[in-house]
N, C-alpha and C. Protein backbone atom coordinates (compact mmCIF):
# COMPACT_ATOMS: atom_id res chain seq x y z
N UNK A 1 35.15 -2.77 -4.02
CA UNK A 1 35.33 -3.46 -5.30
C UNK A 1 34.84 -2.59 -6.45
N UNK A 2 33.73 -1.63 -6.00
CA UNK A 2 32.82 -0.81 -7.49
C UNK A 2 34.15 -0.16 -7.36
N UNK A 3 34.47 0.59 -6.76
CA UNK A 3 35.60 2.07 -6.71
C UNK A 3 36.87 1.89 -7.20
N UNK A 4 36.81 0.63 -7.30
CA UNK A 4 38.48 -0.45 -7.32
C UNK A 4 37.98 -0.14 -9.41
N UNK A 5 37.06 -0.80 -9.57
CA UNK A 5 37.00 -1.25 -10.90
C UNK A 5 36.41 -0.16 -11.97
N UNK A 6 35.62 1.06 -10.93
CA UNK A 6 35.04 1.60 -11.87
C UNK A 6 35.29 3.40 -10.53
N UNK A 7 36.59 3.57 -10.40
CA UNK A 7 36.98 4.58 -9.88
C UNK A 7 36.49 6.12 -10.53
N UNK A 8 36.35 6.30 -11.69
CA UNK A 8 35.59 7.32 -11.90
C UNK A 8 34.06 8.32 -11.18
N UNK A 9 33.75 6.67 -11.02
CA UNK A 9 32.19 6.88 -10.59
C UNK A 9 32.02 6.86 -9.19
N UNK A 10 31.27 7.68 -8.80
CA UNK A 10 30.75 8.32 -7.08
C UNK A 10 30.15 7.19 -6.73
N UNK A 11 30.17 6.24 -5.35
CA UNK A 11 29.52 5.51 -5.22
C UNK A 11 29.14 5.84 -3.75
N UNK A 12 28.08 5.54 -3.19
CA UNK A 12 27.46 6.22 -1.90
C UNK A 12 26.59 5.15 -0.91
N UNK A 13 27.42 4.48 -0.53
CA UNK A 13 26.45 3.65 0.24
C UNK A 13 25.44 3.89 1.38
N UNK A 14 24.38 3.99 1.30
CA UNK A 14 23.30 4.22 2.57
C UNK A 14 22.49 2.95 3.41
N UNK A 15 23.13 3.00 4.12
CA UNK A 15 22.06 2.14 5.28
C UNK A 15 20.87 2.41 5.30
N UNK A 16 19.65 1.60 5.44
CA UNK A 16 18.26 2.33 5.61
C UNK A 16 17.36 0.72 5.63
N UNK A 17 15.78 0.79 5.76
CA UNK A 17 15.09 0.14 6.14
C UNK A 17 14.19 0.50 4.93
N UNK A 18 13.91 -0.03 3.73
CA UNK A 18 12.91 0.46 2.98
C UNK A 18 11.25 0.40 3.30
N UNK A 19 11.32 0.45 4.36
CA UNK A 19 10.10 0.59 4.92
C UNK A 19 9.61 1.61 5.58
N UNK A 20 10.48 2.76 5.78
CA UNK A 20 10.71 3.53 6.63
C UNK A 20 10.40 4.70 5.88
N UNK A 21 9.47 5.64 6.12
CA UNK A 21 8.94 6.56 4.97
C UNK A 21 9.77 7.49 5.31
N UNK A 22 10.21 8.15 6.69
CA UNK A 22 11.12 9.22 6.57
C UNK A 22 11.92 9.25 6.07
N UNK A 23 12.62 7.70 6.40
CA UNK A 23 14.26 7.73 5.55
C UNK A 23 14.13 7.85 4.46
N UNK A 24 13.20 6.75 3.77
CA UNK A 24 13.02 6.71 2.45
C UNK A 24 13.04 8.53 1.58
N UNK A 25 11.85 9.13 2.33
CA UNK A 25 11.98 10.36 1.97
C UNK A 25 13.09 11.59 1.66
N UNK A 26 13.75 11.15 2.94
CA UNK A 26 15.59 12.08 3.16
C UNK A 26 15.96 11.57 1.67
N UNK A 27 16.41 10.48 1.64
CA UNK A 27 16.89 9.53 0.55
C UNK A 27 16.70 10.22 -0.98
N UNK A 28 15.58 10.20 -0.94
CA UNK A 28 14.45 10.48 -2.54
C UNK A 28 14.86 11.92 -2.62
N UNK A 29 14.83 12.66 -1.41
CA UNK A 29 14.97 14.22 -1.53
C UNK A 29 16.24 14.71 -1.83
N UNK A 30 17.01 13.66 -1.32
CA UNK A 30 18.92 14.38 -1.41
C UNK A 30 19.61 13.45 -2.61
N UNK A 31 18.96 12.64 -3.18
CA UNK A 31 19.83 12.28 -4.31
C UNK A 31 18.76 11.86 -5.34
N UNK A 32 17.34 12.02 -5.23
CA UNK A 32 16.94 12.42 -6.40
C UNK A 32 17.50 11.07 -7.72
N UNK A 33 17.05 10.08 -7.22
CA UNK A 33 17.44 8.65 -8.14
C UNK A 33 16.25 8.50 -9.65
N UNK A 34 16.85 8.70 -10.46
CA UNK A 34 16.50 8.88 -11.94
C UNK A 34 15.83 7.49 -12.11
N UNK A 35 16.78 6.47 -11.46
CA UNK A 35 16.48 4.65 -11.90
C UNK A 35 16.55 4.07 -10.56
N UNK A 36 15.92 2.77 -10.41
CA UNK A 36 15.43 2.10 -8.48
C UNK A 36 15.21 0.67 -9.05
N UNK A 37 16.36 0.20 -8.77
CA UNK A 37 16.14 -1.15 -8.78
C UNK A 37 16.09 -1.68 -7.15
N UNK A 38 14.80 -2.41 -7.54
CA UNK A 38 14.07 -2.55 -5.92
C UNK A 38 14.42 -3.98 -5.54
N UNK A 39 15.17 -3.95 -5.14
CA UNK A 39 15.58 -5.73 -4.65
C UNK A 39 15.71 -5.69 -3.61
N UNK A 40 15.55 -5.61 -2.46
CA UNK A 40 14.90 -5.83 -1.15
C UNK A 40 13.84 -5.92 -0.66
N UNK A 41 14.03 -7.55 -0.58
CA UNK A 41 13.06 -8.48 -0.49
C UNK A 41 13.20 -9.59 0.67
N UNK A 42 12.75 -10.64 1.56
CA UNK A 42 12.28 -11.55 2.43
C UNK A 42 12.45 -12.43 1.29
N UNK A 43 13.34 -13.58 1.07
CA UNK A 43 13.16 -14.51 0.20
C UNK A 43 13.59 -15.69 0.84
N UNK A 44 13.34 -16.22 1.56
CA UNK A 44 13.67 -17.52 1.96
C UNK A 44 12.25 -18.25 2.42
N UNK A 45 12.00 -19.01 1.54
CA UNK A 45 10.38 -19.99 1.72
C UNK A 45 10.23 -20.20 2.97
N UNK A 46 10.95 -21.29 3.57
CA UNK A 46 10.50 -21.90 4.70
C UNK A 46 9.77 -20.87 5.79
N UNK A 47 10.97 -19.97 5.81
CA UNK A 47 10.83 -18.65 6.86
C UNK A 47 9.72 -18.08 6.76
N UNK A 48 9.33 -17.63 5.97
CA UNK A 48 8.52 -16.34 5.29
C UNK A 48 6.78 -17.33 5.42
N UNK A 49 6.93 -19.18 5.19
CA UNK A 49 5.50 -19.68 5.95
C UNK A 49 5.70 -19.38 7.51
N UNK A 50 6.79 -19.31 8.11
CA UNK A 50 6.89 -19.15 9.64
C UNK A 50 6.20 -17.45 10.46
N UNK A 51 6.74 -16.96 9.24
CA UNK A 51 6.32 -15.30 9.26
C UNK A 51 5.65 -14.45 8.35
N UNK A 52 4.90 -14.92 7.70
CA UNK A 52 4.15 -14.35 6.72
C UNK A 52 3.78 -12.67 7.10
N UNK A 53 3.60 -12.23 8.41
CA UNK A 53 3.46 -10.70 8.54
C UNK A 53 4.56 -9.87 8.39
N UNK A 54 5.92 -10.60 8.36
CA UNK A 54 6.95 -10.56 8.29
C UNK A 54 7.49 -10.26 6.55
N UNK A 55 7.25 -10.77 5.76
CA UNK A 55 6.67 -11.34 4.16
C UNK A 55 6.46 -10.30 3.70
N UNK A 56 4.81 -10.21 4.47
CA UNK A 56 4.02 -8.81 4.00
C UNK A 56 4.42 -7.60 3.96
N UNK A 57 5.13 -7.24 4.79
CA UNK A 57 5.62 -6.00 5.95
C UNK A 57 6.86 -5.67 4.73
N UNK A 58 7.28 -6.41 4.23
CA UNK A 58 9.15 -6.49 3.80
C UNK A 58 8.51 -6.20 1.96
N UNK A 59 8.08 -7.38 1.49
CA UNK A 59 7.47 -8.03 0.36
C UNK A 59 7.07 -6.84 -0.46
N UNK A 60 5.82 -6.38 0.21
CA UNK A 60 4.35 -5.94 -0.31
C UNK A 60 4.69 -4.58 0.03
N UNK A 61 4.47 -4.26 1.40
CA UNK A 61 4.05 -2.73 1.63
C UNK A 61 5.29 -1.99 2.08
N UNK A 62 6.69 -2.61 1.71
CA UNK A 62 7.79 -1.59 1.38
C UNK A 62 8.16 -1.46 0.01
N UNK A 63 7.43 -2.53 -0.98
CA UNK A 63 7.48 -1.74 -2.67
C UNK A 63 6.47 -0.95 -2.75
N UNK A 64 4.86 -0.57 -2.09
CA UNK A 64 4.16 -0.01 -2.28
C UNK A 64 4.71 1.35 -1.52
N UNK A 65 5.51 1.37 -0.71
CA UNK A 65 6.02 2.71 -0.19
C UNK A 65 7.30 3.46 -1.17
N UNK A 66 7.97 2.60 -1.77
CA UNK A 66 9.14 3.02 -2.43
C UNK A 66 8.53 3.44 -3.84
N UNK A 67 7.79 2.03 -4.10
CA UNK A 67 7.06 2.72 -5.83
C UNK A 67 6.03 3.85 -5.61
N UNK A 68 5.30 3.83 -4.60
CA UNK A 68 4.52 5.33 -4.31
C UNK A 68 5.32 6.57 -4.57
N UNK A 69 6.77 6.87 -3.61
CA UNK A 69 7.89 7.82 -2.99
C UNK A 69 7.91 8.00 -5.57
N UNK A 70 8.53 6.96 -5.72
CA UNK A 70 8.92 7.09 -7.22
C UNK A 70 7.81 7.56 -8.13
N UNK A 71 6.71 7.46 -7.65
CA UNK A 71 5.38 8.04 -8.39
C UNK A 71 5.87 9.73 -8.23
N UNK A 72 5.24 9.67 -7.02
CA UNK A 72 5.50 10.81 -6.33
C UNK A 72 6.57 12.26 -7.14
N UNK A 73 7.86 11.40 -6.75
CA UNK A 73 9.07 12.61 -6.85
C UNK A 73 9.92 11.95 -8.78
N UNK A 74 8.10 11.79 -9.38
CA UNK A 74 9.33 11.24 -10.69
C UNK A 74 10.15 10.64 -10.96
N UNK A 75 10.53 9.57 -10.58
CA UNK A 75 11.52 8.95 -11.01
C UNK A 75 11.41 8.29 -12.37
N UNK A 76 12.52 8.19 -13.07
CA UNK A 76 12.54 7.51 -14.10
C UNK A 76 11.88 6.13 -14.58
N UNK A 77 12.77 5.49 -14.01
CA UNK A 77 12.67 4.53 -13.93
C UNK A 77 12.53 3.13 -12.96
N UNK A 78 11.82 2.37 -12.82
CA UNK A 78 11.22 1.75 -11.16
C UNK A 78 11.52 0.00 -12.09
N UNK A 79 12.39 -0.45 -11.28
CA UNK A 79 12.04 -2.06 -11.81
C UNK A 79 12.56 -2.76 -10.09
N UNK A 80 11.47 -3.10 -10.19
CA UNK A 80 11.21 -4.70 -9.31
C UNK A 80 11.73 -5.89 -9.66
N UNK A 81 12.70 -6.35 -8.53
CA UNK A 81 13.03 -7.75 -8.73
C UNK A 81 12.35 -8.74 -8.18
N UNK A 82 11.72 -9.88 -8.85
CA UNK A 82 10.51 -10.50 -8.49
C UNK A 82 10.99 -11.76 -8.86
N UNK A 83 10.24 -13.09 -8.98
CA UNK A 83 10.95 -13.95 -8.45
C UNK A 83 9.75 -15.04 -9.15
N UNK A 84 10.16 -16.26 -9.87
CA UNK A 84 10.00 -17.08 -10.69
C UNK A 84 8.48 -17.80 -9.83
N UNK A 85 8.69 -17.80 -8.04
CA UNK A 85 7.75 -18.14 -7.60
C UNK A 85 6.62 -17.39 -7.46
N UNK A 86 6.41 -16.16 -8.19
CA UNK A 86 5.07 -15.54 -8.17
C UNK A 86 4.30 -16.04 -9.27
N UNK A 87 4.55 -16.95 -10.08
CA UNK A 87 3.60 -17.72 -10.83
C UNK A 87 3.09 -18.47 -10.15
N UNK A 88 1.64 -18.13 -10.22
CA UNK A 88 0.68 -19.33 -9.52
C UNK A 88 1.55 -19.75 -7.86
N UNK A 89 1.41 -18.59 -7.04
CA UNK A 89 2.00 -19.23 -6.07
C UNK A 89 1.61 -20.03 -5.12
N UNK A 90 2.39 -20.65 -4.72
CA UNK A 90 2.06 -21.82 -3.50
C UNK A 90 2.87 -21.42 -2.65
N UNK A 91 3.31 -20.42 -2.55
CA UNK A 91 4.14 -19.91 -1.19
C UNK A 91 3.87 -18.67 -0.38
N UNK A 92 3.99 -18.28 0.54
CA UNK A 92 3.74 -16.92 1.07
C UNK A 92 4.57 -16.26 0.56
N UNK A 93 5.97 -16.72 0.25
CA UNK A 93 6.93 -15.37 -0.13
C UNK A 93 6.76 -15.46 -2.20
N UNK A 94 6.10 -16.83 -2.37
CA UNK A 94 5.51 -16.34 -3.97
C UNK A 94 4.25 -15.46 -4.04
N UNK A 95 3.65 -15.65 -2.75
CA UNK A 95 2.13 -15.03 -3.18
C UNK A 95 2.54 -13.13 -3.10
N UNK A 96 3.65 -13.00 -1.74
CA UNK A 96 3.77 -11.96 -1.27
C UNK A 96 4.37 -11.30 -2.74
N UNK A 97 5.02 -11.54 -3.33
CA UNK A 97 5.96 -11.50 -4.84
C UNK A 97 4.90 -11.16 -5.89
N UNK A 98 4.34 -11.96 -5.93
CA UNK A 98 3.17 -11.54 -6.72
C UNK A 98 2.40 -10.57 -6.36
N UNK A 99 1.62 -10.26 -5.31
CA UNK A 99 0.94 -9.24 -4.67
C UNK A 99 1.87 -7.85 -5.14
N UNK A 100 3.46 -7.57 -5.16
CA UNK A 100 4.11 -6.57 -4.99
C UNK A 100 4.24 -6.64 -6.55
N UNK A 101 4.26 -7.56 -7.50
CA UNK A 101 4.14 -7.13 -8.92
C UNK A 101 2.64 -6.42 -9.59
N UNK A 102 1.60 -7.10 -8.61
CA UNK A 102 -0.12 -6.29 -9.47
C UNK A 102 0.42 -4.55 -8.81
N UNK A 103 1.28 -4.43 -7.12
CA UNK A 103 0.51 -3.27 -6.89
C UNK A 103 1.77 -2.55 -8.11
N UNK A 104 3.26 -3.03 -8.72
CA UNK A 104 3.89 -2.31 -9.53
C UNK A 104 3.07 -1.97 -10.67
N UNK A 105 2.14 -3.04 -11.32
CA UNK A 105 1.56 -2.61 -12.27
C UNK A 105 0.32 -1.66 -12.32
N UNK A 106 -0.04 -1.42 -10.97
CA UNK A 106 -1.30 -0.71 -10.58
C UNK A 106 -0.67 1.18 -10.51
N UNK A 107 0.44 1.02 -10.26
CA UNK A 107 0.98 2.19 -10.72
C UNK A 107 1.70 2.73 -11.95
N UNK A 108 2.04 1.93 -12.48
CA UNK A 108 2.04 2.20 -13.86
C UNK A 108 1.02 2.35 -14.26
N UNK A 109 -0.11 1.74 -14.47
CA UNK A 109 -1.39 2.30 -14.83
C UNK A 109 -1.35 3.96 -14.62
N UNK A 110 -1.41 3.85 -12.87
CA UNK A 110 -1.65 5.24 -12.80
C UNK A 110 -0.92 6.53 -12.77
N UNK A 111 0.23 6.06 -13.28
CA UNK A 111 0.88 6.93 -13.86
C UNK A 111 1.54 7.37 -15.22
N UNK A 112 0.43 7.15 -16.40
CA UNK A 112 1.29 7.29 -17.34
C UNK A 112 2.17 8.41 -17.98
N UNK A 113 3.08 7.96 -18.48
CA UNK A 113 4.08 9.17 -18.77
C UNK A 113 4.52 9.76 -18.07
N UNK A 114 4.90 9.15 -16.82
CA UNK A 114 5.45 9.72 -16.23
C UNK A 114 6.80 8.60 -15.59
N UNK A 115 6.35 7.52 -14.54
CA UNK A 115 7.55 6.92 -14.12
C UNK A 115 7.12 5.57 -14.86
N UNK A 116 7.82 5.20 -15.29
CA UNK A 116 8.13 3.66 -16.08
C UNK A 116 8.18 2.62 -14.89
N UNK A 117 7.24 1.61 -14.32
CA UNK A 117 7.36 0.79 -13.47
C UNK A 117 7.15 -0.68 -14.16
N UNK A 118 8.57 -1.56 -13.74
CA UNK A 118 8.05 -2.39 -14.19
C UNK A 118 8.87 -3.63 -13.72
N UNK A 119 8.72 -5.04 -13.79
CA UNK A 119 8.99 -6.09 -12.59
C UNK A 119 9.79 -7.17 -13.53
N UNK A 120 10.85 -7.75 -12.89
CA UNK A 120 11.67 -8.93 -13.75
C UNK A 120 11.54 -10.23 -12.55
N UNK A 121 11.38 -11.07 -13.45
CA UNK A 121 11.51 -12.87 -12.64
C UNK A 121 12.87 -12.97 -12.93
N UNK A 122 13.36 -13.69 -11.84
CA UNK A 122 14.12 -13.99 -11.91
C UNK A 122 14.11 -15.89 -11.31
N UNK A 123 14.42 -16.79 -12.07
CA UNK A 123 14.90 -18.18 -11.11
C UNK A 123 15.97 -18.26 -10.00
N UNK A 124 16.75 -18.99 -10.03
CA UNK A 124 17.70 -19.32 -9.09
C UNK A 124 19.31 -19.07 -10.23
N UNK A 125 19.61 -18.21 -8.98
CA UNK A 125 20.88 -17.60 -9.76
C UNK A 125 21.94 -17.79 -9.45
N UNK A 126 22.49 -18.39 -10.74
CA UNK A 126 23.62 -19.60 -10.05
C UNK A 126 24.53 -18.81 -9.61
N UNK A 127 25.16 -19.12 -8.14
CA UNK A 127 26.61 -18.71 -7.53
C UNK A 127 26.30 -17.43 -6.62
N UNK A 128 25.05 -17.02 -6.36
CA UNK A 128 24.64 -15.57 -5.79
C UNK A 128 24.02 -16.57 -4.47
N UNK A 129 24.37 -14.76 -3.51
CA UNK A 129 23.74 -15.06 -1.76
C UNK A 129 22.98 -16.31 -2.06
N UNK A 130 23.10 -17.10 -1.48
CA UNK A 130 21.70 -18.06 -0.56
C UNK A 130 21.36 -18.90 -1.69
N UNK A 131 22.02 -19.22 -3.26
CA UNK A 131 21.98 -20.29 -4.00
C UNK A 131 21.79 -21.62 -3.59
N UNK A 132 20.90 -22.13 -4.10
CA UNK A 132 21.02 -23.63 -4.33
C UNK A 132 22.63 -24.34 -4.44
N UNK A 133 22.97 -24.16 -5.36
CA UNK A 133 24.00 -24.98 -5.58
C UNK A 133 25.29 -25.07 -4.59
N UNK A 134 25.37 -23.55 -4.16
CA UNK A 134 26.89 -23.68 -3.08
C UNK A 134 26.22 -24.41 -1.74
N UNK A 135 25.14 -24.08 -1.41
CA UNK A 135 24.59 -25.09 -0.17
C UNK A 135 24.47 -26.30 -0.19
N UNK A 136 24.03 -27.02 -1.59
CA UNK A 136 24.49 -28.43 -1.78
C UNK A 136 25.79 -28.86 -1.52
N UNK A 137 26.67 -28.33 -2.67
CA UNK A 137 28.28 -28.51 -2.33
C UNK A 137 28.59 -28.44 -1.35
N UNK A 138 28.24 -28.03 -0.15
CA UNK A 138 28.61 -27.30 1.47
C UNK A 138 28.05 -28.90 1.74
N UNK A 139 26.73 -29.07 1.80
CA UNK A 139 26.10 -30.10 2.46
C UNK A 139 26.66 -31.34 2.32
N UNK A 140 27.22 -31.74 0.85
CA UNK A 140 27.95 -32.98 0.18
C UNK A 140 29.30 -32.56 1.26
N UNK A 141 29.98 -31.75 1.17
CA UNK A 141 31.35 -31.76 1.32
C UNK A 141 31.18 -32.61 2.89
N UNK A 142 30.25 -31.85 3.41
CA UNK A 142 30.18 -32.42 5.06
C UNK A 142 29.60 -33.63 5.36
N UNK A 143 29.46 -34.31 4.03
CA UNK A 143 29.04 -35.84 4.41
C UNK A 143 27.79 -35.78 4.48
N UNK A 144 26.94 -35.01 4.24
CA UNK A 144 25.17 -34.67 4.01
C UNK A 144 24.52 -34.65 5.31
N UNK A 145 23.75 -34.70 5.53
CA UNK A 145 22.54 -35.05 4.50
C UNK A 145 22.54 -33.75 3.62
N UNK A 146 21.83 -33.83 2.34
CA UNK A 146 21.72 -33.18 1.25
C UNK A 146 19.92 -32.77 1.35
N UNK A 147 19.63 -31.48 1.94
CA UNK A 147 18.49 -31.62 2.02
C UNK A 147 17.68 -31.09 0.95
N UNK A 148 16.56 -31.39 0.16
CA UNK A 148 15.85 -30.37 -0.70
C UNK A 148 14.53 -30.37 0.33
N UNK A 149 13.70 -29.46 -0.06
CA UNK A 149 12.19 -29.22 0.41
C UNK A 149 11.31 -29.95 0.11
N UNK A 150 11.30 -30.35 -1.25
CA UNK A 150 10.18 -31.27 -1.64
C UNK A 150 10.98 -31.82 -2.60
N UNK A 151 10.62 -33.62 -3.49
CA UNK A 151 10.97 -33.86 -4.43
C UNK A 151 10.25 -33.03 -5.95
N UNK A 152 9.31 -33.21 -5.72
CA UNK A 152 8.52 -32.65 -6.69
C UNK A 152 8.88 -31.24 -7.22
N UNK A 153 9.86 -30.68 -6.35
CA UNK A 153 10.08 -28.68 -6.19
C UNK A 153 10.94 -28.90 -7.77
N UNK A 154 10.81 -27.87 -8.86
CA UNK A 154 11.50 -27.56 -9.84
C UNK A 154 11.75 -26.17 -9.52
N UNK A 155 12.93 -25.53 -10.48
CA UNK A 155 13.41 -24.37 -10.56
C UNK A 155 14.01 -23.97 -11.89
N UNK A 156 13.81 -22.71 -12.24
CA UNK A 156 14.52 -22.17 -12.91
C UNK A 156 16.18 -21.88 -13.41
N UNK A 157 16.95 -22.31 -13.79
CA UNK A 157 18.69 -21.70 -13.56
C UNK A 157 18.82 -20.26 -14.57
N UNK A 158 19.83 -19.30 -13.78
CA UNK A 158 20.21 -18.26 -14.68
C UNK A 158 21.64 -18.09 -14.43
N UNK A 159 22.50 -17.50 -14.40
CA UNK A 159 23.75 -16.99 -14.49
C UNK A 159 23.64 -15.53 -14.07
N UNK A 160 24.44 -15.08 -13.20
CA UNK A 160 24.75 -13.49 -12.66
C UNK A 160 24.86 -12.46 -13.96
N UNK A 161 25.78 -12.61 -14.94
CA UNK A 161 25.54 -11.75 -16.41
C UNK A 161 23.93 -12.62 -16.63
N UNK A 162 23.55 -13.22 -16.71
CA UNK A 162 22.14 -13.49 -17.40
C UNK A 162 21.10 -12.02 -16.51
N UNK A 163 21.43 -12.36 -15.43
CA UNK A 163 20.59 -11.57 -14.39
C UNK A 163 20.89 -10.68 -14.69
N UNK A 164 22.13 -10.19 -14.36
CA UNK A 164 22.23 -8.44 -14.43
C UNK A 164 21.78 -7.66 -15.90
N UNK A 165 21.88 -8.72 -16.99
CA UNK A 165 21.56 -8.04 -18.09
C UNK A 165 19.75 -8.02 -18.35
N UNK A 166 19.13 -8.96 -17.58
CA UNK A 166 17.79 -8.57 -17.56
C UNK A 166 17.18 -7.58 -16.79
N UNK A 167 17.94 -7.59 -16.08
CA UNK A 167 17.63 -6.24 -15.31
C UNK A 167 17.82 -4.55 -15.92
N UNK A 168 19.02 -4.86 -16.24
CA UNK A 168 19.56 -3.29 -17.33
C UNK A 168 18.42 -3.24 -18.35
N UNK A 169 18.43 -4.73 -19.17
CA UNK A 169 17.52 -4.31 -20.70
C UNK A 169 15.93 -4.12 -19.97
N UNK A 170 15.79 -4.34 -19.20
CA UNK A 170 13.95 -4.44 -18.75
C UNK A 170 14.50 -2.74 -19.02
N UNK A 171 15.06 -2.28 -17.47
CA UNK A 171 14.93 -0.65 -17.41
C UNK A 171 14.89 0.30 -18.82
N UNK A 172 15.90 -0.09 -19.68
CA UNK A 172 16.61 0.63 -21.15
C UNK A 172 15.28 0.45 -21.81
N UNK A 173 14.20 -1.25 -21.99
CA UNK A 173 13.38 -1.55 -22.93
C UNK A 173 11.93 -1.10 -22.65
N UNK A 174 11.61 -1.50 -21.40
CA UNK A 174 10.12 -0.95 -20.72
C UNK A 174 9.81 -0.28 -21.11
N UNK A 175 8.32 0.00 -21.50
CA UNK A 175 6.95 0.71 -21.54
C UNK A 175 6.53 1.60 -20.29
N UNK A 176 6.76 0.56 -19.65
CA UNK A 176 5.88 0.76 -18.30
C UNK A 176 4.91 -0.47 -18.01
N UNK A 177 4.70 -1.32 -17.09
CA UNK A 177 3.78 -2.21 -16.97
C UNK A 177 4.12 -3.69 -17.06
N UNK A 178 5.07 -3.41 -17.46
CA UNK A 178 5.77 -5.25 -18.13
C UNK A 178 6.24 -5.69 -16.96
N UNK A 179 6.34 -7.37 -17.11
CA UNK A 179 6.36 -8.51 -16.19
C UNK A 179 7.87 -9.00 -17.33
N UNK A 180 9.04 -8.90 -17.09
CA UNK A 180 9.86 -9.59 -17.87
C UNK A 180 10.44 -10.61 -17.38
N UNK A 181 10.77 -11.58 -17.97
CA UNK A 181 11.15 -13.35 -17.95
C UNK A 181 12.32 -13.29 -18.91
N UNK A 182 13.36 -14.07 -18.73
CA UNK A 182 14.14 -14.60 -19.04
C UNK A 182 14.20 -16.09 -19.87
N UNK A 183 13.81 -16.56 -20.99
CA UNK A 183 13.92 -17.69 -21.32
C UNK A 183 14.83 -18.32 -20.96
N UNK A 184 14.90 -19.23 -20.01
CA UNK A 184 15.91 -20.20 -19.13
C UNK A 184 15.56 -21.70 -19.53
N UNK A 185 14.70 -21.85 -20.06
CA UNK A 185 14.63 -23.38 -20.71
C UNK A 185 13.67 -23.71 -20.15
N UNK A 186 14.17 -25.57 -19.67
CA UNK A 186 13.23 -25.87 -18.75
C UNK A 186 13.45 -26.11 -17.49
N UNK A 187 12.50 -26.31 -16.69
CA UNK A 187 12.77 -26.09 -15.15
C UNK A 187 13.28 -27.33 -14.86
N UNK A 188 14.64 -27.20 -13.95
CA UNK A 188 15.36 -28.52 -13.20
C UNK A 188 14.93 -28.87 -12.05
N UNK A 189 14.53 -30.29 -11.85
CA UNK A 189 14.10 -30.87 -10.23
C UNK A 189 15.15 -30.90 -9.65
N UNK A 190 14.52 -30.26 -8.25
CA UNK A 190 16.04 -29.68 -7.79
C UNK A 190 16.25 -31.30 -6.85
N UNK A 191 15.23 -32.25 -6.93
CA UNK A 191 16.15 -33.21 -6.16
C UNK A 191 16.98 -33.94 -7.51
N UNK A 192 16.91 -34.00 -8.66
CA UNK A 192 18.27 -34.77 -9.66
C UNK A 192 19.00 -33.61 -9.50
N UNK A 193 19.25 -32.25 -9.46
CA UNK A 193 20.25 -31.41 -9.48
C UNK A 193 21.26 -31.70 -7.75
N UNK A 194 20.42 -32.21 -7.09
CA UNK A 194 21.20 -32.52 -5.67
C UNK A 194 21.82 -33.73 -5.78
N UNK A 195 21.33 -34.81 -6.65
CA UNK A 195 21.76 -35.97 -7.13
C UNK A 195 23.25 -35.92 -7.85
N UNK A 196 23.03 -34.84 -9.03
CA UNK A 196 24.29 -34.75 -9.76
C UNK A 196 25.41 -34.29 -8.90
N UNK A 197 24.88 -33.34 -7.98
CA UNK A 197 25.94 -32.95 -6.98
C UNK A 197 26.43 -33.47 -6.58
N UNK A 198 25.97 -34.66 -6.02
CA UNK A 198 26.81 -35.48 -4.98
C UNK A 198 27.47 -36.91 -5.80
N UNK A 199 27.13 -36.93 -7.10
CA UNK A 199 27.86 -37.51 -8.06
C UNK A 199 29.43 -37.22 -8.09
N UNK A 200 28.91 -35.84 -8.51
CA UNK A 200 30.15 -34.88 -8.94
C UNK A 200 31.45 -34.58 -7.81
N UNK A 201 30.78 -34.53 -6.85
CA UNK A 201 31.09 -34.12 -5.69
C UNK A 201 32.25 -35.73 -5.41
N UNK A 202 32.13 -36.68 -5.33
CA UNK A 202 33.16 -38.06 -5.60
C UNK A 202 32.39 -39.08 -5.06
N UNK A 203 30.45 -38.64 -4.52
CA UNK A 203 30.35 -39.46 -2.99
C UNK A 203 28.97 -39.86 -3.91
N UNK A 204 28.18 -40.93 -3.37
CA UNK A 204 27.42 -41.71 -3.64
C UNK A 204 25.43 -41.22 -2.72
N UNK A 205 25.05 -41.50 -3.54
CA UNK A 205 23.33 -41.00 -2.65
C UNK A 205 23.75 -41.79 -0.87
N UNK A 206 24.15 -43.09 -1.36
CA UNK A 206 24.39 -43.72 0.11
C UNK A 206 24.72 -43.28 0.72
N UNK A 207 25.89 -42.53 0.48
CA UNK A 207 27.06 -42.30 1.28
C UNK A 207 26.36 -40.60 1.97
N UNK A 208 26.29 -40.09 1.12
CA UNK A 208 25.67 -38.50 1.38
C UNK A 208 23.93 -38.54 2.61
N UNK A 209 23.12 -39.51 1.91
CA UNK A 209 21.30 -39.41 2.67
C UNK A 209 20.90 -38.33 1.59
């Protein structure tokens, strides 16, 4: 689809394990990446309380290997995709999120003027992998149950251009050190957002569970 739309440009896909210091290394050494947007990440709650070493391993100490490698061999520019639940977390994969934003900022510290590191929140992004909303619609369509995690759980909404453009302007705007947010309003309970769904959807709370 990139090659389809934007055929000019070299595109190079690599398989790899960002955890993996050799590869990582081959990687860093033969193409020499100016900009690293780090989005490989363990993000699914439930899981990540089931496996928290799992969390850690993925989370934490494969951005501390990749943002090290970018210390290291200069890179430009380093932004972390991080995730609305590292505020005050109550989750392993928020706490793990958070943990991987102090150690981004712990290198920016220690590197000034040299690689620009720096981390974006993101909420729940409507219509992308593993969304809220197409799993509701899935769940309604099949007659439910409609499950949420907790009633009490709120979330953030963004849009794919919302996202992608916080991501570009963090890299273009950064200092180095910044935590960037998206003003998204206010946070929706995701059990009335499962509600409207199944409104919308033609079927009734009864009818759905």
């Amino acid at each position: 689809e990139m090659s389809k739309n934007f055929g000019e440009t070299a595109f190079v896909p690599l398989l790899a394990d960002v955890a993996d210091e050799h590869r990582m290394r081959e990687i860093f050494a033969e193409y020499a990446p100016q900009v690293i947007f780090h989005a490989a990440a363990h993000k699914h709650v439930p899981l990540m309380e089931a496996n928290p070493s799992e969390a850690l391993k993925n989370n934490v100490f494969a951005t501390k290997l990749i943002g090290e490698l970018a210390g290291e061999l200069r890179t430009r520019d380093f932004v972390l995709i991080s995730t609305d639940k590292a505020v005050n977390p109550t989750s392993v994969m928020g706490a793990t999120k958070r943990l991987a934003e102090l150690y981004v900022q712990a290198l920016s510290a220690a590197n000034p003027g040299r690689t620009k590191f720096m981390a974006v929140r993101f909420g729940n992004v409507l219509g992308s992998s593993g969304s809220v909303i197409p799993l509701f619609h899935r769940q309604s369509a099949e007659g439910g149950p409609v499950k949420v995690t907790h009633p009490d759980m709120t979330r953030y909404f963004m849009t794919i251009p919302e996202a992608s453009m916080l991501v570009l302007q963090s890299a273009a705007q950064g200092d180095g050190g910044e935590i960037f947010v998206l003003d998204m309003g206010k946070p929706v309970r995701i059990v009335d957002l499962a509600r409207q769904l199944i409104r919308l959807s033609g079927h009734s709370e009864e009818e759905i569970g």
